[in-house]
PDB file of N, CA and C in Angstrom:
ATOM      1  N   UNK A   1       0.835  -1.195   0.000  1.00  0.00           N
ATOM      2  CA  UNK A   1       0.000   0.000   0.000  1.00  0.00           C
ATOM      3  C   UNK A   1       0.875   1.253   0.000  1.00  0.00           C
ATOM      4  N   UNK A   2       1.986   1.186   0.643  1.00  0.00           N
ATOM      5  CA  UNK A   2       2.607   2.382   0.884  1.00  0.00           C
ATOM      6  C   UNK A   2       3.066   2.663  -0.369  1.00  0.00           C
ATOM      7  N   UNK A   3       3.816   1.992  -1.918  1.00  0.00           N
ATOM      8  CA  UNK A   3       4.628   1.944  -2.774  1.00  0.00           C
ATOM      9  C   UNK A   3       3.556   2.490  -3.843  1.00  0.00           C
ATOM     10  N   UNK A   4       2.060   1.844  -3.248  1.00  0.00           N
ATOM     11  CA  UNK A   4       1.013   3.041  -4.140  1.00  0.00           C
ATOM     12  C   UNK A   4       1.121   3.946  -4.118  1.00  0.00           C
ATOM     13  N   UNK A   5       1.055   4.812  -2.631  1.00  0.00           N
ATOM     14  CA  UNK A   5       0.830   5.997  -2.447  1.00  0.00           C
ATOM     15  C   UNK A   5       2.474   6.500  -3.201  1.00  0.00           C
ATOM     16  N   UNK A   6       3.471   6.245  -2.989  1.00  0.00           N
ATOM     17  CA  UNK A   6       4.399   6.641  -3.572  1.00  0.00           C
ATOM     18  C   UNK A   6       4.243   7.481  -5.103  1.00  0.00           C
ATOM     19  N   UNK A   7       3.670   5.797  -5.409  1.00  0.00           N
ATOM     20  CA  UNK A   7       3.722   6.314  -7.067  1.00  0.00           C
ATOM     21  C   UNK A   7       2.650   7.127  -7.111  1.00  0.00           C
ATOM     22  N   UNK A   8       1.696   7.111  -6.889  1.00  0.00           N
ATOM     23  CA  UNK A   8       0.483   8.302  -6.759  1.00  0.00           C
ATOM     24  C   UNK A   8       1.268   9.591  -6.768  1.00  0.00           C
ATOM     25  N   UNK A   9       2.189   9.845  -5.741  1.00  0.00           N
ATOM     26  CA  UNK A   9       2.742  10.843  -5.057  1.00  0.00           C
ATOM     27  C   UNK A   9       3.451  11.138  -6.856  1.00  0.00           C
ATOM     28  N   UNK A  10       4.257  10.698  -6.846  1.00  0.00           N
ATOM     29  CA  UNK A  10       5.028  10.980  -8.047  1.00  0.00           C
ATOM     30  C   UNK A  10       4.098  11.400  -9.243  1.00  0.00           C
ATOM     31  N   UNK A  11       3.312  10.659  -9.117  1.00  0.00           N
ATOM     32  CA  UNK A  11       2.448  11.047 -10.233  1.00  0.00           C
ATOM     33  C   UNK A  11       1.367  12.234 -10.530  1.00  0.00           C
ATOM     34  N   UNK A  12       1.367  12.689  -9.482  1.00  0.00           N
ATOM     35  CA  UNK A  12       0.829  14.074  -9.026  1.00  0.00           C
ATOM     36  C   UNK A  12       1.793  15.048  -9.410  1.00  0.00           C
ATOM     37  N   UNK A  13       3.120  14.881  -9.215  1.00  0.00           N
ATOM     38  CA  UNK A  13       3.961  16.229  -8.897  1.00  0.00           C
ATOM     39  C   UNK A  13       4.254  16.156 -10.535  1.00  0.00           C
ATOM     40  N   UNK A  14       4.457  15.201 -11.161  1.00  0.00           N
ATOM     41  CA  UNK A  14       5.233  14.961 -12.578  1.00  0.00           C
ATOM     42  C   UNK A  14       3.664  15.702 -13.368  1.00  0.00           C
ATOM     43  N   UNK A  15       2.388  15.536 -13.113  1.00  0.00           N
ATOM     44  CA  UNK A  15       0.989  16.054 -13.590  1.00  0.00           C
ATOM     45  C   UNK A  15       1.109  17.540 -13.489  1.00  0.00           C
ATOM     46  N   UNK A  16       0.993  18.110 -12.202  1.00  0.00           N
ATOM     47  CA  UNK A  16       1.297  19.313 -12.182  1.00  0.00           C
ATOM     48  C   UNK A  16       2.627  20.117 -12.648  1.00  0.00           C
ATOM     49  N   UNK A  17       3.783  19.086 -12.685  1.00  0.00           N
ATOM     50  CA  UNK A  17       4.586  19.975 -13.508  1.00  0.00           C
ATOM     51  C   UNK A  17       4.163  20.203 -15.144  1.00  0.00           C
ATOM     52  N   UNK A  18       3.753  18.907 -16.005  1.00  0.00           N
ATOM     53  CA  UNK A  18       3.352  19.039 -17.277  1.00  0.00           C
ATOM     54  C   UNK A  18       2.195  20.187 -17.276  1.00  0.00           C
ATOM     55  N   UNK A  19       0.967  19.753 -16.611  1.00  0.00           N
ATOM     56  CA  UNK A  19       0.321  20.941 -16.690  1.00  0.00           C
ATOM     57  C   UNK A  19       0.867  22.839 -16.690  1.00  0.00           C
ATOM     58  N   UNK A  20       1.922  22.559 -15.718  1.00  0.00           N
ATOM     59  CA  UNK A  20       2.894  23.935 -15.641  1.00  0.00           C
ATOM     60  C   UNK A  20       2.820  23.851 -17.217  1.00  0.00           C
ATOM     61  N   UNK A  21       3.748  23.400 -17.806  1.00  0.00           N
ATOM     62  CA  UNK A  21       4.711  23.724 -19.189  1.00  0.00           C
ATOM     63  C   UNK A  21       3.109  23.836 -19.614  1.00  0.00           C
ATOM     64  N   UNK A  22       2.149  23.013 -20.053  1.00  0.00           N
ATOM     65  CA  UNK A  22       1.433  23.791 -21.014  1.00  0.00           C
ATOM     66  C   UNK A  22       1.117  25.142 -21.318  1.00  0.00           C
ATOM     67  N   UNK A  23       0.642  25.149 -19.781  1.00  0.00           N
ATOM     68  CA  UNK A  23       0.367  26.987 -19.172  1.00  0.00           C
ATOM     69  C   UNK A  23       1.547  27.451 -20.093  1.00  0.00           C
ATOM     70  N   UNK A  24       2.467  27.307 -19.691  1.00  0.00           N
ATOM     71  CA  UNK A  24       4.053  28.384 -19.610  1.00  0.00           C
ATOM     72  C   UNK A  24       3.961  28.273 -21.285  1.00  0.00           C
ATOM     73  N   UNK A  25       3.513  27.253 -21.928  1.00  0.00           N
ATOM     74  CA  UNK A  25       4.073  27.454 -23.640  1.00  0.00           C
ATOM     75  C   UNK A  25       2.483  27.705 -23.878  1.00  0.00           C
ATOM     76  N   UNK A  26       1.646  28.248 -23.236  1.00  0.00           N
ATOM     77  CA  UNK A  26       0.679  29.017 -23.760  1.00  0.00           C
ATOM     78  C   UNK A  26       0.908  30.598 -24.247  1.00  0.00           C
ATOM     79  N   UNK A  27       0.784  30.825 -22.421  1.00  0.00           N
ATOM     80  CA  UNK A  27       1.131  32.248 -22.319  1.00  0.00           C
ATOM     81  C   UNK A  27       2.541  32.652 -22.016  1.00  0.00           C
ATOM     82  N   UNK A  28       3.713  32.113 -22.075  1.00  0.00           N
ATOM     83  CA  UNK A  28       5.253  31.709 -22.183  1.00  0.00           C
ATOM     84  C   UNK A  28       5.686  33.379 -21.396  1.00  0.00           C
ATOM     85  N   UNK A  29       4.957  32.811 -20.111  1.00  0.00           N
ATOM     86  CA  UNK A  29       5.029  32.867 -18.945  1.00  0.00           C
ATOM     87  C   UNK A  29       5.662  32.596 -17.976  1.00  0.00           C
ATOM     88  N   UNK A  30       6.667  32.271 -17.502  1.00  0.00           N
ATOM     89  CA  UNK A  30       7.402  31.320 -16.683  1.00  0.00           C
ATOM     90  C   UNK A  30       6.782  31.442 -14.926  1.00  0.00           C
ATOM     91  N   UNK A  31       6.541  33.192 -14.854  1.00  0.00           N
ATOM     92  CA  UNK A  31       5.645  33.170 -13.735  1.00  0.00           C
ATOM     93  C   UNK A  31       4.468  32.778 -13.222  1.00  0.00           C
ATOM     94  N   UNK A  32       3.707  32.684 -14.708  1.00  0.00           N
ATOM     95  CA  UNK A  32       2.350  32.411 -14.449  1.00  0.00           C
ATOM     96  C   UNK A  32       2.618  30.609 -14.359  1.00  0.00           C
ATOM     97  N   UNK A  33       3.404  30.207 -14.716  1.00  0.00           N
ATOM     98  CA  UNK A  33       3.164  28.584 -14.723  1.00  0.00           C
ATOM     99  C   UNK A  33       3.414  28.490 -13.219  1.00  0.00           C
ATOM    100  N   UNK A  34       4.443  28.826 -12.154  1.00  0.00           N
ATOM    101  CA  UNK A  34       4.673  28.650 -11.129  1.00  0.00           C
ATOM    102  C   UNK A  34       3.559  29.126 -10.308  1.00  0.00           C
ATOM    103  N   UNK A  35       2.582  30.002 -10.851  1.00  0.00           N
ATOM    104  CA  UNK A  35       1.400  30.288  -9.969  1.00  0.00           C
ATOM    105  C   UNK A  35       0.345  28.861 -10.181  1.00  0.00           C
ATOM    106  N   UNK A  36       0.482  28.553 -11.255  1.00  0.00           N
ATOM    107  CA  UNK A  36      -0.249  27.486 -11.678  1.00  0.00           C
ATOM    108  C   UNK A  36       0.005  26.350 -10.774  1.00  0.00           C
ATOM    109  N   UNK A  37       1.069  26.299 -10.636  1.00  0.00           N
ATOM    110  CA  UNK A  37       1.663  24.490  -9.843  1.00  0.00           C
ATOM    111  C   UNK A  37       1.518  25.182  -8.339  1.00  0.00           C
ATOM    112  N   UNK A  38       1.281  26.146  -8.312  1.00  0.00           N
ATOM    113  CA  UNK A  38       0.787  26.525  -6.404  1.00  0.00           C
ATOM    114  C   UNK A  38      -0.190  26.125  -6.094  1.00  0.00           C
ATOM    115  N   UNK A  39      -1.223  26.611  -7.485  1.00  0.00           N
ATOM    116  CA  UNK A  39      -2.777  26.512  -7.111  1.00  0.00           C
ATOM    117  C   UNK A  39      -2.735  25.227  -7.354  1.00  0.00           C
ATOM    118  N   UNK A  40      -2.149  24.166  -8.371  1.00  0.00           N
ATOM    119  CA  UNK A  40      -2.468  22.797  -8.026  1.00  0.00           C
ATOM    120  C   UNK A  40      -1.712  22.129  -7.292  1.00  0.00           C
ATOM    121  N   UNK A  41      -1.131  22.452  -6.245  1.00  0.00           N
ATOM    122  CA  UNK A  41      -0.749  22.185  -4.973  1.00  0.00           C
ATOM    123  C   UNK A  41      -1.678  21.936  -3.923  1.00  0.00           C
ATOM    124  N   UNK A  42      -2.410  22.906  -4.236  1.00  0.00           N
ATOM    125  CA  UNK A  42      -3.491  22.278  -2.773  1.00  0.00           C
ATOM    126  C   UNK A  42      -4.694  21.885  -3.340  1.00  0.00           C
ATOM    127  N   UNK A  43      -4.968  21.925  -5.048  1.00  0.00           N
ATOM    128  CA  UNK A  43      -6.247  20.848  -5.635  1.00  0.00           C
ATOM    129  C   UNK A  43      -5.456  19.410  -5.318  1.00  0.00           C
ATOM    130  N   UNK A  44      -4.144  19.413  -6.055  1.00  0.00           N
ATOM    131  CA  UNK A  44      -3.806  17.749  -5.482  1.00  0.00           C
ATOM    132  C   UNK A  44      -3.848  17.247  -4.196  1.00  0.00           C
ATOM    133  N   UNK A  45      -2.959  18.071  -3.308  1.00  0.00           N
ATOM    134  CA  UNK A  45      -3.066  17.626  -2.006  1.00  0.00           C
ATOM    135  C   UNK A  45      -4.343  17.719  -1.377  1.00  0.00           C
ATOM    136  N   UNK A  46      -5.247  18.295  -1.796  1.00  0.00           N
ATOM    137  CA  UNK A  46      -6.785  18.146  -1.420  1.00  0.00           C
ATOM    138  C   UNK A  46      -7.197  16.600  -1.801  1.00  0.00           C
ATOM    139  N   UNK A  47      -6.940  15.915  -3.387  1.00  0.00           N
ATOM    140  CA  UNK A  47      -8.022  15.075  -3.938  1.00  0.00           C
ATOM    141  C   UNK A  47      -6.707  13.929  -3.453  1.00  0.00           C
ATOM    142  N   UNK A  48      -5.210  14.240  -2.980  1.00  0.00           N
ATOM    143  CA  UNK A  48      -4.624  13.220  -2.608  1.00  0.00           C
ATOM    144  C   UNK A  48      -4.880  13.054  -0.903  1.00  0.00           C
ATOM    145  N   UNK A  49      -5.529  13.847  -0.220  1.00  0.00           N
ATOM    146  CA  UNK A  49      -5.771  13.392   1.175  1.00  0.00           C
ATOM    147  C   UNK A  49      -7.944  12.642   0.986  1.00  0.00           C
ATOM    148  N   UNK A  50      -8.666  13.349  -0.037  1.00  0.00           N
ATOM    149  CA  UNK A  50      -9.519  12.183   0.109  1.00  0.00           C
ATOM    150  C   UNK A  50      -9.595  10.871  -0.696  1.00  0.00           C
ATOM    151  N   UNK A  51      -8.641  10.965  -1.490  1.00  0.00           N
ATOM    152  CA  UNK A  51      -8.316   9.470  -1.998  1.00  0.00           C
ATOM    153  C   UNK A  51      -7.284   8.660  -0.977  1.00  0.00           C
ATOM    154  N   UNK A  52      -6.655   9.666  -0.212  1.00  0.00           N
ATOM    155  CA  UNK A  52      -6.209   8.305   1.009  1.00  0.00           C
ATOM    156  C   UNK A  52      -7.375   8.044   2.296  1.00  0.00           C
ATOM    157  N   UNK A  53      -7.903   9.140   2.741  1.00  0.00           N
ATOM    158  CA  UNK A  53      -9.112   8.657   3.005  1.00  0.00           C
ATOM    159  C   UNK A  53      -9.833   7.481   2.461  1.00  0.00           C
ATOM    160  N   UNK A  54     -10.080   7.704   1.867  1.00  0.00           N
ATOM    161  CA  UNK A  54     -11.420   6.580   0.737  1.00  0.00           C
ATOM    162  C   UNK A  54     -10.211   5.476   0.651  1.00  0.00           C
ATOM    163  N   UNK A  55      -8.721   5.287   0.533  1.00  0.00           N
ATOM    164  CA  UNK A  55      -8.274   4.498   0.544  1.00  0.00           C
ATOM    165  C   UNK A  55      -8.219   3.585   1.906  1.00  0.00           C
ATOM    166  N   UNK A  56      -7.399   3.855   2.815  1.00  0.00           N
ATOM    167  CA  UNK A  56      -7.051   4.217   4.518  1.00  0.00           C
ATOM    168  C   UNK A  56      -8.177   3.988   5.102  1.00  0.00           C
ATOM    169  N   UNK A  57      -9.291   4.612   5.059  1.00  0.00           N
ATOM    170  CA  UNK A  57      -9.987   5.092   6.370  1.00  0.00           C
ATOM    171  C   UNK A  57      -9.629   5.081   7.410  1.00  0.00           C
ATOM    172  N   UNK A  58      -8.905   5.982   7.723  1.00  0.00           N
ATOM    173  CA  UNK A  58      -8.208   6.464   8.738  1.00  0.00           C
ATOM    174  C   UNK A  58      -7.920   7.921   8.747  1.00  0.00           C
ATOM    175  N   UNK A  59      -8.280   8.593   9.783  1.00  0.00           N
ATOM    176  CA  UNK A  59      -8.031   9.663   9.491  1.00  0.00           C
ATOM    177  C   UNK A  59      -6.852  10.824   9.788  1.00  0.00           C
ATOM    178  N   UNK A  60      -5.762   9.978  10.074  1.00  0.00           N
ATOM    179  CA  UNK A  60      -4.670  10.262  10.054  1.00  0.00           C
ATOM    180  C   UNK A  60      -4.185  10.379   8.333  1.00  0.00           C
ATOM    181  N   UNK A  61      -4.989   9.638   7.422  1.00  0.00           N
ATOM    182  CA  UNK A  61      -4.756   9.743   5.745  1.00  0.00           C
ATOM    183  C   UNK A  61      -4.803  11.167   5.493  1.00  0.00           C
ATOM    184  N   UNK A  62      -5.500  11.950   5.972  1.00  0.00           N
ATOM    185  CA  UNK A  62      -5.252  13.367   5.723  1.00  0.00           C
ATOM    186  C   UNK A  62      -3.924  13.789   5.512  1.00  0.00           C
ATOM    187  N   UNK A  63      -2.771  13.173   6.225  1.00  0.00           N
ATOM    188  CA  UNK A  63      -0.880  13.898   6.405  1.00  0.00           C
ATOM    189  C   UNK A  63      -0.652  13.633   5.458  1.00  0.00           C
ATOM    190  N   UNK A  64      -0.818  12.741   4.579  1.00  0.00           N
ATOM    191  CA  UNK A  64      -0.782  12.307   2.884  1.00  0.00           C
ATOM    192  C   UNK A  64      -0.948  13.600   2.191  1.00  0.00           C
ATOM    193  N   UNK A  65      -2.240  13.866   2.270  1.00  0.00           N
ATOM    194  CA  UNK A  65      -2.432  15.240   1.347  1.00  0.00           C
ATOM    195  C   UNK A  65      -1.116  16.067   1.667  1.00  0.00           C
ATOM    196  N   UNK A  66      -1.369  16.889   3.042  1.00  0.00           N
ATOM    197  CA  UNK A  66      -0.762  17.459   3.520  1.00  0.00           C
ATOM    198  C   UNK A  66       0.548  17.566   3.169  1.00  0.00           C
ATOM    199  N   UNK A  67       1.094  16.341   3.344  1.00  0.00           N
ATOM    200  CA  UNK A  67       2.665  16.299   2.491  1.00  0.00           C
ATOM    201  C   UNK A  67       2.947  16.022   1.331  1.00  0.00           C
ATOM    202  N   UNK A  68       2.192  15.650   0.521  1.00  0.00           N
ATOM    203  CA  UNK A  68       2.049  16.245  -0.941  1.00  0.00           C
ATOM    204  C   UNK A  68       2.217  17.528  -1.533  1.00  0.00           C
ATOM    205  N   UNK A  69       0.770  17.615  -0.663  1.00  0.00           N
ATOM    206  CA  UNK A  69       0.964  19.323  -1.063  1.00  0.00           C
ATOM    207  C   UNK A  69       2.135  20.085  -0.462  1.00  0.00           C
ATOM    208  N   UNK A  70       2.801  19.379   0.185  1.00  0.00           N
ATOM    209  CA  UNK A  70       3.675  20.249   0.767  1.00  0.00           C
ATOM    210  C   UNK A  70       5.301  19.683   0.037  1.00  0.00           C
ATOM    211  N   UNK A  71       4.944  18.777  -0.886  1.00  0.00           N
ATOM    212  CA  UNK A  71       5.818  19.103  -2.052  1.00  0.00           C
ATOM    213  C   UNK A  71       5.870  19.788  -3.020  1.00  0.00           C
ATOM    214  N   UNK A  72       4.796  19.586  -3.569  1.00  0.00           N
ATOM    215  CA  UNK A  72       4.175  20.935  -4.421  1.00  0.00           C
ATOM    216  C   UNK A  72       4.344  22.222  -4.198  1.00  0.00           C
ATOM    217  N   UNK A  73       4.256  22.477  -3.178  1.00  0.00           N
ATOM    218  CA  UNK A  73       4.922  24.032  -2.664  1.00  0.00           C
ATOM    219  C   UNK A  73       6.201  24.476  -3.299  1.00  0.00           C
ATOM    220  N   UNK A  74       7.331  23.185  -2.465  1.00  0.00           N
ATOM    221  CA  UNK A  74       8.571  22.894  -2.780  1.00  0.00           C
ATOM    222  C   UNK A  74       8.200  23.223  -4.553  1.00  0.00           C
ATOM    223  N   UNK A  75       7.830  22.428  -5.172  1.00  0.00           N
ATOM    224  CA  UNK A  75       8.246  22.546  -6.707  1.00  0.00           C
ATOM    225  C   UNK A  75       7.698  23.858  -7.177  1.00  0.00           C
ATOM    226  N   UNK A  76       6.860  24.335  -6.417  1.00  0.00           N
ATOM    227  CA  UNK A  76       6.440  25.846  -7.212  1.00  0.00           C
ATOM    228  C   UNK A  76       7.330  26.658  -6.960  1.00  0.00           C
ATOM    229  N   UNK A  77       8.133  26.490  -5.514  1.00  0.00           N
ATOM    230  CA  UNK A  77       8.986  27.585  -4.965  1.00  0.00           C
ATOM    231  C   UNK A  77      10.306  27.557  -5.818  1.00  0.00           C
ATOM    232  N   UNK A  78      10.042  26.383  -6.383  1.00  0.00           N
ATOM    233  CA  UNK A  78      11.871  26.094  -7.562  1.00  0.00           C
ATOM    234  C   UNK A  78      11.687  27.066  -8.526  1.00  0.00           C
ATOM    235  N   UNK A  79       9.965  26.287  -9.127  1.00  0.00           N
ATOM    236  CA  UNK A  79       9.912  27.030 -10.382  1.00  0.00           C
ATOM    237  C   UNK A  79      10.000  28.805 -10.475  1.00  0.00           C
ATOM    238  N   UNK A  80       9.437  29.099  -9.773  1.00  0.00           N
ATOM    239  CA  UNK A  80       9.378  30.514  -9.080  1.00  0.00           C
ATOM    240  C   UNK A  80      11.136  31.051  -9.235  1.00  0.00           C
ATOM    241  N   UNK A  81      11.587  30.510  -8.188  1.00  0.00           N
ATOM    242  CA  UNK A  81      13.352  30.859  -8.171  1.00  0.00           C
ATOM    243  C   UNK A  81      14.271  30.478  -9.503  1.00  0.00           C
ATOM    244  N   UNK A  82      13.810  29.803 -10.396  1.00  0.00           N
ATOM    245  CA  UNK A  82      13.724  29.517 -11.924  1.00  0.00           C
ATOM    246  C   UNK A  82      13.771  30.532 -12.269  1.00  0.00           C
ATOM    247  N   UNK A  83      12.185  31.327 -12.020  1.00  0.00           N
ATOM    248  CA  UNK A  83      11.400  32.674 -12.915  1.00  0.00           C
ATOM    249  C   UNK A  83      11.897  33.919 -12.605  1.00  0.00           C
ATOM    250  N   UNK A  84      12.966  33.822 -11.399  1.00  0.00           N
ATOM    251  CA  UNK A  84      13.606  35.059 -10.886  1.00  0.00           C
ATOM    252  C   UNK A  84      15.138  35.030 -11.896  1.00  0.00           C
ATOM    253  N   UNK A  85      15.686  33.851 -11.815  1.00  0.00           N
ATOM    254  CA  UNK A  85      16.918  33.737 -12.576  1.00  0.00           C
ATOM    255  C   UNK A  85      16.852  34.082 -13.727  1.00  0.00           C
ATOM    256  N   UNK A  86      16.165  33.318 -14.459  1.00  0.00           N
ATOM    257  CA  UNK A  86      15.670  34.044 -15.804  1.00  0.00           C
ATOM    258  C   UNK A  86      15.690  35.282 -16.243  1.00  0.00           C
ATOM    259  N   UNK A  87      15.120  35.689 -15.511  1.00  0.00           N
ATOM    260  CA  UNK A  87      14.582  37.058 -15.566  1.00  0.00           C
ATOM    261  C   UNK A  87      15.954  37.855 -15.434  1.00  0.00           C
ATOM    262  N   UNK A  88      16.699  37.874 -14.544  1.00  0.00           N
ATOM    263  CA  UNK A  88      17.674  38.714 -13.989  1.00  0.00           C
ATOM    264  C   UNK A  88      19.168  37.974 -14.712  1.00  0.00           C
ATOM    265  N   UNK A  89      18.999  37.485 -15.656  1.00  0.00           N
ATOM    266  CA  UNK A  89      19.280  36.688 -16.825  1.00  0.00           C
ATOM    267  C   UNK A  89      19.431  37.082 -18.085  1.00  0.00           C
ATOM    268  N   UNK A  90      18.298  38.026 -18.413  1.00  0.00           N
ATOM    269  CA  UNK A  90      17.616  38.399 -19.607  1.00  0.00           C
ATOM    270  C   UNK A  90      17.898  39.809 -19.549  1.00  0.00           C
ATOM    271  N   UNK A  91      17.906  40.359 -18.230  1.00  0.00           N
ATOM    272  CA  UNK A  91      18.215  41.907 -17.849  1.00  0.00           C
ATOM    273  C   UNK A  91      19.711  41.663 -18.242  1.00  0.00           C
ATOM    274  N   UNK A  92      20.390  40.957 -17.565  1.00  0.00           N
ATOM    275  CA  UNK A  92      21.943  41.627 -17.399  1.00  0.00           C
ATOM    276  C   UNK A  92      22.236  41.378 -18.845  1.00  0.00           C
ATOM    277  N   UNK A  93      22.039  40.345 -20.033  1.00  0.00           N
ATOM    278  CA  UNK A  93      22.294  40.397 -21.183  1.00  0.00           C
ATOM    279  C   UNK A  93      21.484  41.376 -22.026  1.00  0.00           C
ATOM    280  N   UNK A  94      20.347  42.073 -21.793  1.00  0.00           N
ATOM    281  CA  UNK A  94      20.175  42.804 -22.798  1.00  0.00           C
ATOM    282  C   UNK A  94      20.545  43.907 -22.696  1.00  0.00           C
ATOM    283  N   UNK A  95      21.232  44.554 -21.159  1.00  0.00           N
ATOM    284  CA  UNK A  95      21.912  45.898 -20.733  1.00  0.00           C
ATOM    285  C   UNK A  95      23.310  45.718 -21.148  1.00  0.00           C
TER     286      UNK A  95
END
């Protein structure tokens, strides 16, 4: 059970990153994608604490979400510090 939730886990963060890049090669954005993987930070870690619920019943399955989403944070806060480099990247070469 645990090696599920794993891959679940993985499979959430690798979802919300692709979803990022679409965003980002929509509106080629790099900021707006990192706002994107915030806000699906806590839709996943929301639908990953009641699918361990509904899995578990237990309601300690909630820390699941919780630390999901609290990877997701982590990966928005990269992408984000990504969107700062870039940026200050793009300044010092075009000055």
């Amino acid at each position: 059970m645990e090696s599920f939730f794993l891959i679940l886990m993985g499979f959430f963060i690798v979802m919300a990153n692709v979803i990022g890049l679409v965003f980002f090669q929509k509106k080629k954005n790099l900021y707006f994608a990192a706002f994107i993987i915030l806000l699906l930070a806590g839709i996943f870690g929301g639908l990953g604490s009641v699918l361990a619920l509904f899995i578990i019943r237990d309601a300690f399955a909630v820390f699941y979400g919780l630390n999901l989403a609290y990877y997701l944070l982590l990966n928005s806060l990269i992408v984000f510090l990504l969107a700062i480099l870039v940026t200050i990247i793009n300044k010092y070469h075009t000055c």
